[in-house]
Protein backbone atom coordinates (compact mmCIF):
# COMPACT_ATOMS: atom_id res chain seq x y z
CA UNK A 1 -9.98 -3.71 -1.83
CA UNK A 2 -17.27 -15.04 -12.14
CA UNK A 3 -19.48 -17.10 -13.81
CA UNK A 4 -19.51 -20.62 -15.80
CA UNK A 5 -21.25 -18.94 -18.87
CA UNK A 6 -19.56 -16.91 -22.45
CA UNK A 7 -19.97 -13.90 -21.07
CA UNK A 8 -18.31 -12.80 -18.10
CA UNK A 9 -16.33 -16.15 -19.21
CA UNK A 10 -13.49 -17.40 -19.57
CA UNK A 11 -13.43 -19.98 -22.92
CA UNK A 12 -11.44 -22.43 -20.45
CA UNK A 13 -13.17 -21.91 -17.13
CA UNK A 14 -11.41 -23.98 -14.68
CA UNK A 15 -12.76 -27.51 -13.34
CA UNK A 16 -12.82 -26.44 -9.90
CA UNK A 17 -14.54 -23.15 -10.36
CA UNK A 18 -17.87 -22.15 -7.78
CA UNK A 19 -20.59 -25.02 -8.44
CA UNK A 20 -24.37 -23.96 -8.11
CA UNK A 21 -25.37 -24.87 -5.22
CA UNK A 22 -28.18 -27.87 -4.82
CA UNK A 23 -30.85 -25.89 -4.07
CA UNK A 24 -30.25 -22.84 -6.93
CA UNK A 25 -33.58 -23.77 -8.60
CA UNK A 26 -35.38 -22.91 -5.01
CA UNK A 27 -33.45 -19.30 -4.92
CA UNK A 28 -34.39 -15.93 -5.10
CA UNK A 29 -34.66 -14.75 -8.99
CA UNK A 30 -31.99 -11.41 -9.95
CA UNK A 31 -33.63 -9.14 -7.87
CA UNK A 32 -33.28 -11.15 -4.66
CA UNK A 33 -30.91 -8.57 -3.67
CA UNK A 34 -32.79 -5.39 -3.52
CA UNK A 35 -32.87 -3.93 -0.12
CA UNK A 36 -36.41 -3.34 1.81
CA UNK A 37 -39.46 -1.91 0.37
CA UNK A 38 -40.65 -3.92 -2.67
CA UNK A 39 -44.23 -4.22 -3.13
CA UNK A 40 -44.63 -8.06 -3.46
CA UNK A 41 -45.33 -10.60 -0.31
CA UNK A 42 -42.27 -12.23 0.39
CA UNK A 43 -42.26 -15.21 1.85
CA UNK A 44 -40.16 -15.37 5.49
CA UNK A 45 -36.57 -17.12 3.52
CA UNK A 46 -37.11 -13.66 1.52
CA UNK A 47 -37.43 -11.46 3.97
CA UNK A 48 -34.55 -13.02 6.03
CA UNK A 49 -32.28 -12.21 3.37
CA UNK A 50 -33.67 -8.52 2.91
CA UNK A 51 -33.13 -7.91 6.21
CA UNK A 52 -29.80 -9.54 6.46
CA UNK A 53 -28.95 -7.37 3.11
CA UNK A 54 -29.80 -4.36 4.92
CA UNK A 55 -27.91 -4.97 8.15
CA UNK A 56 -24.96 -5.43 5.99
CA UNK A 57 -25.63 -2.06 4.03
CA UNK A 58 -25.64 -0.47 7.25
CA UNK A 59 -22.25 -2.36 8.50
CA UNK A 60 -20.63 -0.86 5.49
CA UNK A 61 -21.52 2.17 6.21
CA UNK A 62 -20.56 2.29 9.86
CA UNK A 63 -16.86 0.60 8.94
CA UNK A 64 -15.97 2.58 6.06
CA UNK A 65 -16.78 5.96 7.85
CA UNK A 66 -14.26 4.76 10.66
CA UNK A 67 -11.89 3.78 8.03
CA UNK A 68 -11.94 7.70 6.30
CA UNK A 69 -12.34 9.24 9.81
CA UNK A 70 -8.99 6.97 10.84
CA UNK A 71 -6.89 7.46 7.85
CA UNK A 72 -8.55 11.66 8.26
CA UNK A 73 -7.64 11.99 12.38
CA UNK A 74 -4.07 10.35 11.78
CA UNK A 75 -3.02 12.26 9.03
CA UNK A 76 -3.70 15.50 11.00
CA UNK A 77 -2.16 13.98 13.96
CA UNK A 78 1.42 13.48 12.56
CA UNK A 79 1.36 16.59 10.44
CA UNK A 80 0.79 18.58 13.16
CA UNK A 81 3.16 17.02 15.54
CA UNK A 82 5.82 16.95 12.65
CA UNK A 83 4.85 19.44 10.41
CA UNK A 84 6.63 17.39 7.44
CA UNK A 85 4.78 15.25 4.73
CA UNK A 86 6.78 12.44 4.95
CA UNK A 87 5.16 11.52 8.08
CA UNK A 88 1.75 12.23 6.39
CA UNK A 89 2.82 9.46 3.67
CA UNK A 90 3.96 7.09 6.34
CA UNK A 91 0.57 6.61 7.81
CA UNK A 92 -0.65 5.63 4.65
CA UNK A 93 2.13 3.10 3.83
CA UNK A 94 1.58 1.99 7.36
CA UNK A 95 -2.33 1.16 6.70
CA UNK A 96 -1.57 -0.11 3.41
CA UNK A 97 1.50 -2.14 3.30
CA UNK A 98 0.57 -4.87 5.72
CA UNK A 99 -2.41 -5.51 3.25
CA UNK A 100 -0.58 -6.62 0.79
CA UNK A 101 1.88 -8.25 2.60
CA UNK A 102 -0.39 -10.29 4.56
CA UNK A 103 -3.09 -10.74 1.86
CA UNK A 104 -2.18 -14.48 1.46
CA UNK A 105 -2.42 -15.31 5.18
CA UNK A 106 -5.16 -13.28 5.71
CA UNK A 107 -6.97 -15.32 3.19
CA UNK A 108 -5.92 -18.84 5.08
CA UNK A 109 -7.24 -17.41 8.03
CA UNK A 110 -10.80 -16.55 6.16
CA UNK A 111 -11.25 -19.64 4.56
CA UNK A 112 -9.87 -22.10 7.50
CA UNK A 113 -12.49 -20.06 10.03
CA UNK A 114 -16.08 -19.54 10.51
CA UNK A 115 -16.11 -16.25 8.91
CA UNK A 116 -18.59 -14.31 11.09
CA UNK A 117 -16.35 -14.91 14.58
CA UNK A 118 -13.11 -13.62 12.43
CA UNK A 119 -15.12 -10.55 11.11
CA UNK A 120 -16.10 -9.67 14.42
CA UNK A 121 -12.95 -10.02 16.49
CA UNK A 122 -10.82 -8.00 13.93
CA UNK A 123 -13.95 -5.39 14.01
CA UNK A 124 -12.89 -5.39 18.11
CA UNK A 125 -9.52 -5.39 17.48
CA UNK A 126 -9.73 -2.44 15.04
CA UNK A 127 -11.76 -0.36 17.85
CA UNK A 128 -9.29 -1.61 20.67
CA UNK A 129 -6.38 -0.03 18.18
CA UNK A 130 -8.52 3.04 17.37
CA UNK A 131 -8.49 3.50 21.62
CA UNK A 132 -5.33 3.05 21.77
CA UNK A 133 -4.56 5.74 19.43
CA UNK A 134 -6.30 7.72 20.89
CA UNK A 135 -4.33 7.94 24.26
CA UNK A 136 -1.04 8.34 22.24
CA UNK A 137 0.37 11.79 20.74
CA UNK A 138 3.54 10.77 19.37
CA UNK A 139 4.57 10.29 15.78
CA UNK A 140 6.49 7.17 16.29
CA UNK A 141 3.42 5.55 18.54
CA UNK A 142 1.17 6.96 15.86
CA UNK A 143 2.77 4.90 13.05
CA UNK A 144 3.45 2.01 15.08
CA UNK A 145 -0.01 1.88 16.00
CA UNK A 146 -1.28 2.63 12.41
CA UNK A 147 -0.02 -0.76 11.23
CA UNK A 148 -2.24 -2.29 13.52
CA UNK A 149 -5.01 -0.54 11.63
CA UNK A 150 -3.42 -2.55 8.41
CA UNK A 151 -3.44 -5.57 9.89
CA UNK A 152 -6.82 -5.79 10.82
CA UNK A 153 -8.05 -4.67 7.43
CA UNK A 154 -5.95 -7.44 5.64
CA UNK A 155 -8.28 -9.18 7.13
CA UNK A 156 -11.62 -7.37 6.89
CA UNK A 157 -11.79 -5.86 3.88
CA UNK A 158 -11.32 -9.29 1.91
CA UNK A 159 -13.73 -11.02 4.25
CA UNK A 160 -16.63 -8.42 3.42
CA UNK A 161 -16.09 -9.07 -0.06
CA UNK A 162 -15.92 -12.68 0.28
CA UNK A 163 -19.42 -13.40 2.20
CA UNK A 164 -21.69 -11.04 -0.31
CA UNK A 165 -22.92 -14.80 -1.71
CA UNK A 166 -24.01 -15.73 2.21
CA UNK A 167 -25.56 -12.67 2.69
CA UNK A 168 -27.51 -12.04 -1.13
CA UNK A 169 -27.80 -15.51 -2.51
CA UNK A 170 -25.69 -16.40 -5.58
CA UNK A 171 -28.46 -14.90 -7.82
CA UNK A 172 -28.41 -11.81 -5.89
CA UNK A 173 -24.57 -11.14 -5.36
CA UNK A 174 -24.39 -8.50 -8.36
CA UNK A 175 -26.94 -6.26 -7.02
CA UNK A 176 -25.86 -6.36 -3.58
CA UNK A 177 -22.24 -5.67 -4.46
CA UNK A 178 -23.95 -2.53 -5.70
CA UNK A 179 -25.70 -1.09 -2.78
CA UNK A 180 -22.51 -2.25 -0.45
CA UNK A 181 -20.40 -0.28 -2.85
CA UNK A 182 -22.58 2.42 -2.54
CA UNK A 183 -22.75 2.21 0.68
CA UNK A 184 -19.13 2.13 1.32
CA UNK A 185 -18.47 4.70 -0.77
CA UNK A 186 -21.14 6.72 1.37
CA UNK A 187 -19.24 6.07 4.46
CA UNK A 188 -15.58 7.18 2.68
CA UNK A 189 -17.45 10.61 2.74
CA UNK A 190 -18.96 10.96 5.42
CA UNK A 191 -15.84 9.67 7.89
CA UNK A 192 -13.52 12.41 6.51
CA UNK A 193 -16.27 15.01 6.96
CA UNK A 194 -16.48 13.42 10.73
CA UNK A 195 -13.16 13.68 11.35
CA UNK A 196 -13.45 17.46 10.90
CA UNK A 197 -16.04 17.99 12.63
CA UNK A 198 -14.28 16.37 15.53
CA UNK A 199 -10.78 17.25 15.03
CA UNK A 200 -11.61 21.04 15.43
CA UNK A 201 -13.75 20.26 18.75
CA UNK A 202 -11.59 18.16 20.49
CA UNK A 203 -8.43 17.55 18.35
CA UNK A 204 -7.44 14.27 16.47
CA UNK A 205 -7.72 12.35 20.42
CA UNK A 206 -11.40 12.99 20.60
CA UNK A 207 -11.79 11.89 16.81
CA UNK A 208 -10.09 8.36 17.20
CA UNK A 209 -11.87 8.16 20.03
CA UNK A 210 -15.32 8.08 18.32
CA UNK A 211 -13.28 5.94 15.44
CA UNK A 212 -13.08 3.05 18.35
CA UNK A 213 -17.05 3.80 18.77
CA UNK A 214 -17.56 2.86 15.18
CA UNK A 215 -15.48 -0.36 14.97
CA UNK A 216 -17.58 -1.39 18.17
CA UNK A 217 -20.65 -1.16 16.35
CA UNK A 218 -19.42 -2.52 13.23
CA UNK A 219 -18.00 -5.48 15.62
CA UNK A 220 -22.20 -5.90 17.55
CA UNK A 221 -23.49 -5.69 13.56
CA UNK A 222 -21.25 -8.44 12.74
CA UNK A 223 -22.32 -10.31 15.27
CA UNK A 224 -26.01 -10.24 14.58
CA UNK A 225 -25.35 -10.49 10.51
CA UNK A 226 -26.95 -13.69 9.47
CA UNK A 227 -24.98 -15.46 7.36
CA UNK A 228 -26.65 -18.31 4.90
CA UNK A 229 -24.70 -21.60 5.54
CA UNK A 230 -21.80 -22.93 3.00
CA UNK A 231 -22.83 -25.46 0.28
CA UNK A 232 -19.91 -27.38 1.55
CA UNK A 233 -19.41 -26.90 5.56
CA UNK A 234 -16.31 -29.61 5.04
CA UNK A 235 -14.64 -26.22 3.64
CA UNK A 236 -13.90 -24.89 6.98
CA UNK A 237 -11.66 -27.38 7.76
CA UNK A 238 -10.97 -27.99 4.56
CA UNK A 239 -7.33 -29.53 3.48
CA UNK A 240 -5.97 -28.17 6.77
CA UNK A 241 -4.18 -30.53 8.61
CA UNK A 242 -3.23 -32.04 5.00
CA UNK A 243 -1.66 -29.47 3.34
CA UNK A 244 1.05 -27.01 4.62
CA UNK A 245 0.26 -24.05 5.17
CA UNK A 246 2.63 -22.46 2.19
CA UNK A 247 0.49 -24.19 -0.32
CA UNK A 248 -2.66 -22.84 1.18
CA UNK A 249 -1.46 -19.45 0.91
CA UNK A 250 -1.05 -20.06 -2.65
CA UNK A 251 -4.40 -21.29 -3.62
CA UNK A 252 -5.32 -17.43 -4.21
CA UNK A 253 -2.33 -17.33 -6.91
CA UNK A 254 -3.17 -21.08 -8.47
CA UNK A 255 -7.33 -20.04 -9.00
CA UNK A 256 -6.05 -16.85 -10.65
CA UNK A 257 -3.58 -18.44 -12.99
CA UNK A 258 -5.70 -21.24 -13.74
CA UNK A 259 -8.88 -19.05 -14.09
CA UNK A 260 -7.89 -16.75 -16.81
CA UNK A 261 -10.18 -14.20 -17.40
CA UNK A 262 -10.53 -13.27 -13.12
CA UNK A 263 -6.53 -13.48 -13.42
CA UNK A 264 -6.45 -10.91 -16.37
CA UNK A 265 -8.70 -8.65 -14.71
CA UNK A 266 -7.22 -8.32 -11.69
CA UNK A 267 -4.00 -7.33 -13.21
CA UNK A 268 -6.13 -4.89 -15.61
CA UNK A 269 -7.83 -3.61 -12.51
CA UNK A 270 -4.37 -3.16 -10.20
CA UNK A 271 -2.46 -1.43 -13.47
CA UNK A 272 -5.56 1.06 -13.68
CA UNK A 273 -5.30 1.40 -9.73
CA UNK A 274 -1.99 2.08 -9.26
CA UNK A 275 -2.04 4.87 -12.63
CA UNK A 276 -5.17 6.41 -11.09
CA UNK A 277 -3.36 7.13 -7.54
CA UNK A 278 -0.57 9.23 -9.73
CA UNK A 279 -3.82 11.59 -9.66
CA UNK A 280 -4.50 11.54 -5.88
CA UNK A 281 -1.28 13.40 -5.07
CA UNK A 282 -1.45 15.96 -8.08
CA UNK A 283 -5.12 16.83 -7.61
CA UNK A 284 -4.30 19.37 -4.95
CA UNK A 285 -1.66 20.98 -7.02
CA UNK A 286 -3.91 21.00 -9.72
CA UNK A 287 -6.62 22.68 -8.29
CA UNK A 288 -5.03 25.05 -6.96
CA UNK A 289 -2.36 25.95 -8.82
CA UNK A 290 -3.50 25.33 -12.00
CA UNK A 291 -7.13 26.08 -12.13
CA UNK A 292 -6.31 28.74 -9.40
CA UNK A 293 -9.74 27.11 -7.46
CA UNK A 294 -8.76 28.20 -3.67
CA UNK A 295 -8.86 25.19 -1.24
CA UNK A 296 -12.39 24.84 -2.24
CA UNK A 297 -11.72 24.00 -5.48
CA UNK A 298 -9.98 20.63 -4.10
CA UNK A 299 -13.00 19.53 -1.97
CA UNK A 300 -15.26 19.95 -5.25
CA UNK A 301 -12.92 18.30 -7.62
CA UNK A 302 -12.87 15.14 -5.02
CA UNK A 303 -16.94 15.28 -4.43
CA UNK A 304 -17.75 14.85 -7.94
CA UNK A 305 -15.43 12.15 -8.67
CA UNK A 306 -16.90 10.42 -5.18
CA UNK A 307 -20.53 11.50 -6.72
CA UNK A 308 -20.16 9.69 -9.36
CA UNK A 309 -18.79 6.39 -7.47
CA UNK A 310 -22.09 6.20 -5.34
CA UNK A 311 -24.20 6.71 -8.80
CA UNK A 312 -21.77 4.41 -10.79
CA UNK A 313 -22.03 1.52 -7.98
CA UNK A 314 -25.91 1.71 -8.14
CA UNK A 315 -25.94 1.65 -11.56
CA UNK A 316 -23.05 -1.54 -11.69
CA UNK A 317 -26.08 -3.14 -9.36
CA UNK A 318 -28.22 -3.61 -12.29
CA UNK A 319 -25.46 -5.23 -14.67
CA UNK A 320 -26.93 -8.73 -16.11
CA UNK A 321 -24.08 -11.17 -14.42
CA UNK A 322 -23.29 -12.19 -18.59
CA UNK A 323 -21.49 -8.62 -19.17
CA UNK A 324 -19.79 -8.38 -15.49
CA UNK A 325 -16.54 -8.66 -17.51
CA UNK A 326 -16.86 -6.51 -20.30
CA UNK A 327 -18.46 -3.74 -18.13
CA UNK A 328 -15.37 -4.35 -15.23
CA UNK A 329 -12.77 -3.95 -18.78
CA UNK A 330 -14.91 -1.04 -20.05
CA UNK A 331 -15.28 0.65 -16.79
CA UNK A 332 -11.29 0.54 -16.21
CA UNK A 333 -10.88 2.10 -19.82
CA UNK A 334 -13.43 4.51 -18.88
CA UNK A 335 -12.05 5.68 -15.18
CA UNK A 336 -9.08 6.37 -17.25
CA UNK A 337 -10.86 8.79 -19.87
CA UNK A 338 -12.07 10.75 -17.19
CA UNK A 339 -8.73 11.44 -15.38
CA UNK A 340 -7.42 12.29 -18.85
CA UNK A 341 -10.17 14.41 -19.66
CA UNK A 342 -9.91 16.45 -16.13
CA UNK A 343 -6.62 17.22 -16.53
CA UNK A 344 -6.93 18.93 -19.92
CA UNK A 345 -9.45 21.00 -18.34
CA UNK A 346 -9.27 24.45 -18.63
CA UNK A 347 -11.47 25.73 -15.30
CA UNK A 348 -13.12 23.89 -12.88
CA UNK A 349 -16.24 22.85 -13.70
CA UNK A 350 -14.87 21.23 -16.50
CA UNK A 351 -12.58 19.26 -14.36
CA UNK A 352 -15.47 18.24 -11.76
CA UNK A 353 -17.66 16.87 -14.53
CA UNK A 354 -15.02 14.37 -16.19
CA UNK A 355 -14.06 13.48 -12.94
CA UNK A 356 -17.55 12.69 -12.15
CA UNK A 357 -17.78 10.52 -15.32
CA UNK A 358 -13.88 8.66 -14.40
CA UNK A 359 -16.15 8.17 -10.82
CA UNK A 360 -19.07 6.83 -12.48
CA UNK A 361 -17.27 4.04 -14.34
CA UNK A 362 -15.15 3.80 -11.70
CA UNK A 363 -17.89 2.91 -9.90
CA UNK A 364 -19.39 0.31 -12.30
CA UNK A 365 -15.79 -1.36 -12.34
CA UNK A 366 -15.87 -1.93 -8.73
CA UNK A 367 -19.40 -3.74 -8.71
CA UNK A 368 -18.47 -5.91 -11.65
CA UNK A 369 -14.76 -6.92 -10.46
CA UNK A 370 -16.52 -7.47 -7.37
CA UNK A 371 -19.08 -9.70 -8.66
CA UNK A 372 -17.08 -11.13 -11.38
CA UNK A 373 -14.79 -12.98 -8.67
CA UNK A 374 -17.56 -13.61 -6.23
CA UNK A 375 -19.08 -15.72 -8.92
CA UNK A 376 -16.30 -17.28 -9.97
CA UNK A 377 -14.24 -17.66 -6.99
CA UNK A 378 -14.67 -21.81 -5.61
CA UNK A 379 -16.25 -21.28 -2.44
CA UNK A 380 -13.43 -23.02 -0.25
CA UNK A 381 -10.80 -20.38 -1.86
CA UNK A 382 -12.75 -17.50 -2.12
CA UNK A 383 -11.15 -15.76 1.18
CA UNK A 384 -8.12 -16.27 -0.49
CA UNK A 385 -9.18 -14.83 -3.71
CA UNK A 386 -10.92 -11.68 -1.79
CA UNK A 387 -7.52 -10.90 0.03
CA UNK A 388 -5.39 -11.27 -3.05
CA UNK A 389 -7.38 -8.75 -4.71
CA UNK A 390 -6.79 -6.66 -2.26
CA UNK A 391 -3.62 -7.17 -1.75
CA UNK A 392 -3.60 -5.88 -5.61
CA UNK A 393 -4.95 -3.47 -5.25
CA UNK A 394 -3.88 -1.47 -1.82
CA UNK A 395 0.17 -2.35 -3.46
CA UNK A 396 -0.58 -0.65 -6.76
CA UNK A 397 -2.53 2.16 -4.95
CA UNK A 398 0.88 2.96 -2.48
CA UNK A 399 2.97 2.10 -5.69
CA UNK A 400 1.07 5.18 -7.39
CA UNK A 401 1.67 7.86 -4.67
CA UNK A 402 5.31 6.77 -4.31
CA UNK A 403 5.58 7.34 -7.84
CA UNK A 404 3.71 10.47 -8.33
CA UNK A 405 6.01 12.10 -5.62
CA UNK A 406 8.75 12.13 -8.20
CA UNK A 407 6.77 12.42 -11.28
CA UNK A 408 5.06 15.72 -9.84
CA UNK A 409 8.15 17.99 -10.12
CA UNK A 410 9.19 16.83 -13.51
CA UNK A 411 6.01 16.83 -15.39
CA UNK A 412 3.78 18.81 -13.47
CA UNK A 413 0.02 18.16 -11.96
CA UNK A 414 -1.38 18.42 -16.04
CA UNK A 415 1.32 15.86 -16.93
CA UNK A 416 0.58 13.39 -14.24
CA UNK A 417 -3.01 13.60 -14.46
CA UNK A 418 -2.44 12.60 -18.34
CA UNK A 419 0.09 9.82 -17.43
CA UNK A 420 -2.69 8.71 -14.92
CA UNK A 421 -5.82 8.86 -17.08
CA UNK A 422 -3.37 7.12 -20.25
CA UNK A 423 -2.36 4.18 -17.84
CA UNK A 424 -6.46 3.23 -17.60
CA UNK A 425 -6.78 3.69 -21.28
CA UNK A 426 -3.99 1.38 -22.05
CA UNK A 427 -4.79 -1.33 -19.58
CA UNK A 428 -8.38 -1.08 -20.64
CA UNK A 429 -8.32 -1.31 -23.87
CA UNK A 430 -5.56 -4.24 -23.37
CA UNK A 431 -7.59 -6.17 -21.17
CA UNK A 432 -10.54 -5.39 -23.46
CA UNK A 433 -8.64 -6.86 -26.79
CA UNK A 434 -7.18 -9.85 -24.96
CA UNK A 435 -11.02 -10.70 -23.83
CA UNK A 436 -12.72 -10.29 -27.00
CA UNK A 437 -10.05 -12.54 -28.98
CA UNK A 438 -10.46 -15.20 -26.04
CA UNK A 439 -14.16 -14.90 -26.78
CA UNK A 440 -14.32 -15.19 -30.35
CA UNK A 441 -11.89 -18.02 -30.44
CA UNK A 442 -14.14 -20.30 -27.62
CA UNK A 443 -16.84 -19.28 -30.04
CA UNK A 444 -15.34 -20.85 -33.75
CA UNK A 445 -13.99 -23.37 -31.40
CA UNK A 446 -18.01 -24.64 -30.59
CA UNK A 447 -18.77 -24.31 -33.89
């Protein structure tokens, strides 16, 4: 795969939303965040966190390259050994499915545990799958194994997300969101470039094999990653014990219903997800076929869409934490512009600068969604929370590419592109309309 004020605000922010913590007045100002190099003395609690800030950038890095090399190296693997693209979009729905499906445990299992021992042993258990892979040719053992991959990141991906606060401070959790966006963003690239490299030395074997490598250092990083203690340590243990497990899975639901401008926005977000992955499956088509590009013309259209992620996430670092909403509803409208804009493109470079722009907001959306719930989000739920949104968004992403399969042959790459790009738009503007009545009416209502 946000805060008590008017802003990125709800007008009825729920009682048991995150309260500041008793030492806020003692923490870091806005910028507590940055990474390394400012030029002011720091004293040693701000260094710490720099340092720990880093680590983490680096950890993003190092995970989300095995996660494109992974997704890169099995792909190949079952095409090759089947030659058919249904096997292609079976390792995909492998990864992805058990997400979703086990987003609400997943979260349980976050917020029940110490988080750094569950990061690291599903970091181990990720390389331990990635070795197993490895020794395995087989499209059946390929799949089989892929879920494994899914399972472990039902449980990573939301626990990153969810310990941004421990690692930044709340003051700095907005601009940290931004370089670990950035940074994962980075590693998406570089792991698919990787797995090329690799693939064509050694085959896919040798490439999952250096995959396993990854999630081992990912796994030591964790390990070292200091983590700044919980304002309530009771939260580990929590209401287990007391409450059955069912109802604990559903404390990601209840803060999103009761919260109702994180609720709105995750829906906002997952309708603009799953519209933007109709493009995914029609971009080949429609650089090739349509803007007659070559193959090349495929690997451009993706890096300036990916360009502008990196930029947008730097730039959604910076957002005051008062406008995390609007710029997460603004962003989603704007993500779909660009998709609209590249499909009525008449040659390529056209296409590669809106996409570039759809990548750029996309990339402020992520920060701000992001940041929006890590504010927001109690800090005994927010595992829950984390997963859920994930959950929301790896479903609507696989709903997207199911769909787009038929859509493609009836409406062609230019049609689906402007189905895709109109889907943001909607839910954008939507989400964007709701908010601002929901503001002005808190407003008269403090009158």
């Amino acid at each position: 795969m946000s805060r008590p004020e008017i802003t990125g605000t709800s007008p009825a922010a729920p009682a048991g939303g995150r309260k500041p913590p008793p030492d806020s007045r003692r923490r870091l100002p806005a910028g507590g965040g940055r990474p390394p190099g400012g030029g002011k003395r720091e004293n040693p609690r701000a260094q710490s966190r720099r340092a720990t800030l880093s680590l983490a950038i680096t950890l993003q890095v190092v995970i989300s390259a095995g996660d494109g090399l992974a997704m890169i190296a099995l792909a190949n693997r079952v095409f090759q050994s089947s030659h058919a693209s249904w096997a292609v979009a079976a390792v995909f729905l492998a990864v992805c499915v058990p997400i979703t499906a086990l987003a609400p445990l997943a979260g349980v299992l976050l917020d029940r545990f110490p988080a750094r021992p569950v990061l690291v042993t599903t970091a181990l258990a990720e390389a331990l799958v990635a070795l197993m892979l490895s020794r395995v040719s087989s499209v059946g053992a390929t799949l089989g194994l892929s879920v494994g991959f899914g399972i472990c990141a039902a449980v990573l991906q939301p626990g990153l997300g969810a310990i941004v606060p421990r690692i930044a401070g709340h003051q700095g959790v907005t601009r940290a969101n931004g370089y670990l966006q950035a940074a994962t963003w980075g590693g998406f690239t570089a792991g698919p470039l990787l797995a090329g490299v690799l693939t064509t030395a050694g085959g896919s074997g040798l490439a999952l094999a250096a995959d396993a490598i990854l999630y081992a250092l990912g796994a030591a990083g964790l390990r070292a990653l200091r983590l700044a203690p919980l304002a309530s340590p009771d939260s580990i243990t929590g209401d287990r014990g007391r409450v059955s497990l069912a109802t604990q899975m559903r404390a990601g639901f209840s803060f999103l219903r009761a919260d109702r401008d994180a609720g709105m926005l995750v829906v906002i977000v997952g309708v603009m997800v799953a519209f933007s992955n109709l493009a995914v499956v029609a971009e080949v088509v429609f650089s090739e076929q349509v803007l007659r590009s070559g193959p090349g013309g495929y690997s451009i259209l993706v890096a300036g869409f990916t360009s502008g992620m990196v930029i947008g996430t730097l730039c959604g670092g910076r957002l005051p934490q008062r406008w995390l909403m609007v710029a997460a509803l603004a962003g989603t409208l704007a993500t779909g512009t660009g998709i609209a804009l590249a499909g009525a493109a008449a040659v390529l470079w056209q296409a590669t600068v809106a996409y570039g722009f759809g990548g750029l907001a996309g990339g402020v959306e992520v920060v701000a969604t992001r940041s929006f719930l890590n504010h927001r989000a109690p800090e005994e739920a927010a595992g829950r929370v984390f997963a859920l949104y994930s959950g929301v968004l790896f479903g609507a992403a696989s709903v997207g590419m199911a769909v787009a399969a038929g859509l493609l042959p009836a409406l062609g790459a230019r049609g689906v592109l402007a189905v895709a790009g109109s889907g943001g738009i909607v839910a954008g503007t939507a989400g964007s309309a709701v908010y601002a009545r929901r503001v002005v009416t808190a407003r008269r209502a403090h009158v």
